[in-house]
PDB file of N, CA and C in Angstrom:
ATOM      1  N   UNK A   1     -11.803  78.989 -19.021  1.00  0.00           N
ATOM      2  CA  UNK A   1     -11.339  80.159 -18.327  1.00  0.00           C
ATOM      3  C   UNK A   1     -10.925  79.733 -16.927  1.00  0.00           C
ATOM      4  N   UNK A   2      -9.770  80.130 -16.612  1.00  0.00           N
ATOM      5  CA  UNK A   2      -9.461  79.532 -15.244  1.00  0.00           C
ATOM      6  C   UNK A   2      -9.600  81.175 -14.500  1.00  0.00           C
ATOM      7  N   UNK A   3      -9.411  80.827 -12.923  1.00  0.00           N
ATOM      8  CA  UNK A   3      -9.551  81.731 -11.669  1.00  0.00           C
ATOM      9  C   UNK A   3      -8.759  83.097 -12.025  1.00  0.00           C
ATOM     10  N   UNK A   4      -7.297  82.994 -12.786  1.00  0.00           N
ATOM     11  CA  UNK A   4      -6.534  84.057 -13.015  1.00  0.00           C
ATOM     12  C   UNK A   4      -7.409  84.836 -14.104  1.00  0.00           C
ATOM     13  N   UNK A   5      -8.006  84.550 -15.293  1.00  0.00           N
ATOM     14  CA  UNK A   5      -8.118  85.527 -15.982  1.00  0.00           C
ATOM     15  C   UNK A   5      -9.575  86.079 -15.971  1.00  0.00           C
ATOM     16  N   UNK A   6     -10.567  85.043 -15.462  1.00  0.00           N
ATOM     17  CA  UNK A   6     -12.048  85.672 -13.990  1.00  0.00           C
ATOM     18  C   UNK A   6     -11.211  86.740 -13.384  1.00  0.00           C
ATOM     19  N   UNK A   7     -10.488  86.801 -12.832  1.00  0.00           N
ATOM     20  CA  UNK A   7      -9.932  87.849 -11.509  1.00  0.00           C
ATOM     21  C   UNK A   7      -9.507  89.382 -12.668  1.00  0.00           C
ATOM     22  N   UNK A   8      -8.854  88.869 -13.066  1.00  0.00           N
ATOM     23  CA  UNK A   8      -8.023  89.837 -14.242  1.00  0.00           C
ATOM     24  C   UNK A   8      -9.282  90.592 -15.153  1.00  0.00           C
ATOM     25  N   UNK A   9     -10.575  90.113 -15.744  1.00  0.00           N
ATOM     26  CA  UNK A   9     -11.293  90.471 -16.346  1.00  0.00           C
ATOM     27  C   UNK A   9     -12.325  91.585 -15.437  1.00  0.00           C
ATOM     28  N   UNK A  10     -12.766  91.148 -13.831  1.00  0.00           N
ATOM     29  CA  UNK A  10     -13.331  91.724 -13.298  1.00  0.00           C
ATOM     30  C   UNK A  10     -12.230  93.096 -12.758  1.00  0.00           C
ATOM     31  N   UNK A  11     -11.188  93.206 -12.940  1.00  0.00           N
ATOM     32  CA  UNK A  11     -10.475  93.896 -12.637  1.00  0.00           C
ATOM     33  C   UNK A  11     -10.603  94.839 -13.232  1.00  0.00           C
ATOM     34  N   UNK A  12     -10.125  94.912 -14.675  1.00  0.00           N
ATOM     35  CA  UNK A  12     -10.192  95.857 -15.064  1.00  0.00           C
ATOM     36  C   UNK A  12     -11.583  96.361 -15.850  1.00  0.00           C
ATOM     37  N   UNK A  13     -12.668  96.150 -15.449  1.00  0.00           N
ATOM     38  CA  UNK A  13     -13.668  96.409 -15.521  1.00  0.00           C
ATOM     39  C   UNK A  13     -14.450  96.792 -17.528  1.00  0.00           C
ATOM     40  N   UNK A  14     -15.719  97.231 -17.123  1.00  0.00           N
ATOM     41  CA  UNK A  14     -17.127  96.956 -18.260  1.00  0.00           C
ATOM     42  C   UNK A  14     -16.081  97.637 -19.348  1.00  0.00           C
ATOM     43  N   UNK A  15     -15.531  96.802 -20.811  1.00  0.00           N
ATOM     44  CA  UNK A  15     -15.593  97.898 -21.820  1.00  0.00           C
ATOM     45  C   UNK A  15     -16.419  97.315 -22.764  1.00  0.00           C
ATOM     46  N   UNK A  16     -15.873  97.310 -24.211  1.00  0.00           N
ATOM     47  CA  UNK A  16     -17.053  97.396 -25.404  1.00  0.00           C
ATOM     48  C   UNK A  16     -17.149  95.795 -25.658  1.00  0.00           C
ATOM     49  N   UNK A  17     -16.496  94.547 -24.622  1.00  0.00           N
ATOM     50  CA  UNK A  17     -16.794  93.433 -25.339  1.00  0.00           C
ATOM     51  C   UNK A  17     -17.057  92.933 -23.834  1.00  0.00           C
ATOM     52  N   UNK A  18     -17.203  93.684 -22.367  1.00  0.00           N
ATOM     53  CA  UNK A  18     -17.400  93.168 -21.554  1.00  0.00           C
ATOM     54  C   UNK A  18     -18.219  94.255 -20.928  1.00  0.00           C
ATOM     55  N   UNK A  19     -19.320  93.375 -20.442  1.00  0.00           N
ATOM     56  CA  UNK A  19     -20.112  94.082 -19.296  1.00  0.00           C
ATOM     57  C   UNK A  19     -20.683  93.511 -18.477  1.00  0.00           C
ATOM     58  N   UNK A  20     -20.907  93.545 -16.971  1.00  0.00           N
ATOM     59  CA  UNK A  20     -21.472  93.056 -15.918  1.00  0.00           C
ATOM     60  C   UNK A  20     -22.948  93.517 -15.582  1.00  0.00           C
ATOM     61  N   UNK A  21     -23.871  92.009 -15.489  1.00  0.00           N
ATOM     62  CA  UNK A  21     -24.935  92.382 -15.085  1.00  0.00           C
ATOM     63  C   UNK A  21     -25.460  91.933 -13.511  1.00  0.00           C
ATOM     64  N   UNK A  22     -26.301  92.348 -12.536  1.00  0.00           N
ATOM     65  CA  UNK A  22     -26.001  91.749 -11.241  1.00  0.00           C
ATOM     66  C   UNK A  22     -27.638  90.580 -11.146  1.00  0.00           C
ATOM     67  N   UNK A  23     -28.268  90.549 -12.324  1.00  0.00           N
ATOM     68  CA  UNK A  23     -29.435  89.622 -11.968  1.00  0.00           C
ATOM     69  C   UNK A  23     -30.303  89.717 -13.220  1.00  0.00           C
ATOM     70  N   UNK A  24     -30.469  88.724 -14.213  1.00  0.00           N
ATOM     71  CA  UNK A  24     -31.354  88.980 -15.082  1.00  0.00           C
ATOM     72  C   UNK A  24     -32.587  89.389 -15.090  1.00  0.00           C
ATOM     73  N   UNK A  25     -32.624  90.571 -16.210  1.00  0.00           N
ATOM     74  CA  UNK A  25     -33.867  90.986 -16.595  1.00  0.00           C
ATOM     75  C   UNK A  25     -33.849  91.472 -17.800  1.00  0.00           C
ATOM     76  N   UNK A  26     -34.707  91.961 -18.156  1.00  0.00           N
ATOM     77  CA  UNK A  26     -35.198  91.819 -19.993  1.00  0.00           C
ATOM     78  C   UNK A  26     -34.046  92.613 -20.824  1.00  0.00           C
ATOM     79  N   UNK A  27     -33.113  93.798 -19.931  1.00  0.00           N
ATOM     80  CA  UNK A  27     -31.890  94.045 -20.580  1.00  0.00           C
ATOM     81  C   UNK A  27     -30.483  93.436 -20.717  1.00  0.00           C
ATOM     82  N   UNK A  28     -30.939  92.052 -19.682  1.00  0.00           N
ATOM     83  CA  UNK A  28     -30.114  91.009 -19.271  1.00  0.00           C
ATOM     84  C   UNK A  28     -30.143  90.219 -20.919  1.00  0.00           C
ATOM     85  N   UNK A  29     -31.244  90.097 -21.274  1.00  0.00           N
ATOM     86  CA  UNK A  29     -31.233  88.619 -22.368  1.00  0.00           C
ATOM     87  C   UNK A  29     -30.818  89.242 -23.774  1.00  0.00           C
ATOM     88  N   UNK A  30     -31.082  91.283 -23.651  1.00  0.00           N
ATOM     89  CA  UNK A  30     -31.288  91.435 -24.720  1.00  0.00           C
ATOM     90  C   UNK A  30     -29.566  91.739 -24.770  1.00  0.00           C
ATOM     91  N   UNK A  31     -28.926  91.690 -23.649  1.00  0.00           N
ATOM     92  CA  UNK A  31     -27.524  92.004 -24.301  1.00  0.00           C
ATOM     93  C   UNK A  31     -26.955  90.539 -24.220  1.00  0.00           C
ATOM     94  N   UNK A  32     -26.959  89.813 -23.598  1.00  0.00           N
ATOM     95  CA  UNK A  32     -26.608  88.373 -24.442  1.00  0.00           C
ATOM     96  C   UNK A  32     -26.592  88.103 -25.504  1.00  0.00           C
ATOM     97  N   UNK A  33     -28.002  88.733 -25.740  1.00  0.00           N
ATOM     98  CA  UNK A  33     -28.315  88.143 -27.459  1.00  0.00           C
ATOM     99  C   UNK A  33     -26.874  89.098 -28.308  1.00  0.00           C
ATOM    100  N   UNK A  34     -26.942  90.324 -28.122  1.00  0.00           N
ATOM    101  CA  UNK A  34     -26.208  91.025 -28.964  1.00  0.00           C
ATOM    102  C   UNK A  34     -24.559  90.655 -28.351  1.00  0.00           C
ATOM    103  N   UNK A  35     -24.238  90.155 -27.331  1.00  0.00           N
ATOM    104  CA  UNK A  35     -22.577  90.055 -27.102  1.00  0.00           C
ATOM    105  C   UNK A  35     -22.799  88.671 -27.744  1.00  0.00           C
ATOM    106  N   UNK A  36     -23.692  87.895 -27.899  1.00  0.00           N
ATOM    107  CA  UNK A  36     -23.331  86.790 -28.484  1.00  0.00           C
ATOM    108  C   UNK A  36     -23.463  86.799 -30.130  1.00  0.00           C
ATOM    109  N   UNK A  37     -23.472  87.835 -30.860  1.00  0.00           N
ATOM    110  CA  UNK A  37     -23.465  88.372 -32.286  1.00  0.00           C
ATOM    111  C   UNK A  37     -22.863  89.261 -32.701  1.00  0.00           C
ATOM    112  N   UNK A  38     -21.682  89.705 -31.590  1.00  0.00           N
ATOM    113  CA  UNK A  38     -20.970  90.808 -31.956  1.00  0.00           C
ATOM    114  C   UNK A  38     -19.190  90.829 -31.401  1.00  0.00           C
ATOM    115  N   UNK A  39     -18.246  91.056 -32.599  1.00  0.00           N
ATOM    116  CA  UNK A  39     -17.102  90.975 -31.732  1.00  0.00           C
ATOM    117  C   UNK A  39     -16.611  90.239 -30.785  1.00  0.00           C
ATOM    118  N   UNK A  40     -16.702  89.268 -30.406  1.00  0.00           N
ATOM    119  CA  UNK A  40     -16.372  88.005 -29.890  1.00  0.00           C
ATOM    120  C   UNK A  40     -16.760  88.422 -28.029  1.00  0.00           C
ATOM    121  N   UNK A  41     -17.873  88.817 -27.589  1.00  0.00           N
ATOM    122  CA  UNK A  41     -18.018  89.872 -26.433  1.00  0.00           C
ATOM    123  C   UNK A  41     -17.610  88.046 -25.620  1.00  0.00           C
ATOM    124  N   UNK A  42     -17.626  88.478 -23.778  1.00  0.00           N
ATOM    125  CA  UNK A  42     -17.725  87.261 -23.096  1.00  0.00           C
ATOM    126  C   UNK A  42     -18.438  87.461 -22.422  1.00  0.00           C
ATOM    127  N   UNK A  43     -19.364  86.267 -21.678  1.00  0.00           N
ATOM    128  CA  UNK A  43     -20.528  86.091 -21.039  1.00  0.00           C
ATOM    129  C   UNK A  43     -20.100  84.978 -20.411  1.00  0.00           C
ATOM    130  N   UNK A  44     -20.168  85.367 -18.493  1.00  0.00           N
ATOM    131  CA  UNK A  44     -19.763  84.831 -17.899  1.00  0.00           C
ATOM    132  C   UNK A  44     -20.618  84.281 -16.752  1.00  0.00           C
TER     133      UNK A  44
END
């Protein structure tokens, strides 16, 4: 992933294969687990 599509992704903000978290915690790991088993989510 280069700088343009980081910029472009935070842009247009959280939908159903992207969401922002600001510091892990236990709803932190549990949606990893599920974007990493579902619909190709990204985790950045």
């Amino acid at each position: 992933m280069n700088e343009r599509k980081l910029r472009k992704l935070l842009v247009s903000g959280e939908t159903e294969t992207l969401e922002f978290k600001q510091s892990p915690n236990k709803s932190f790991y549990e949606t990893t687990s599920a974007f990493s088993n579902a619909r190709g989510g990204i985790i950045l």
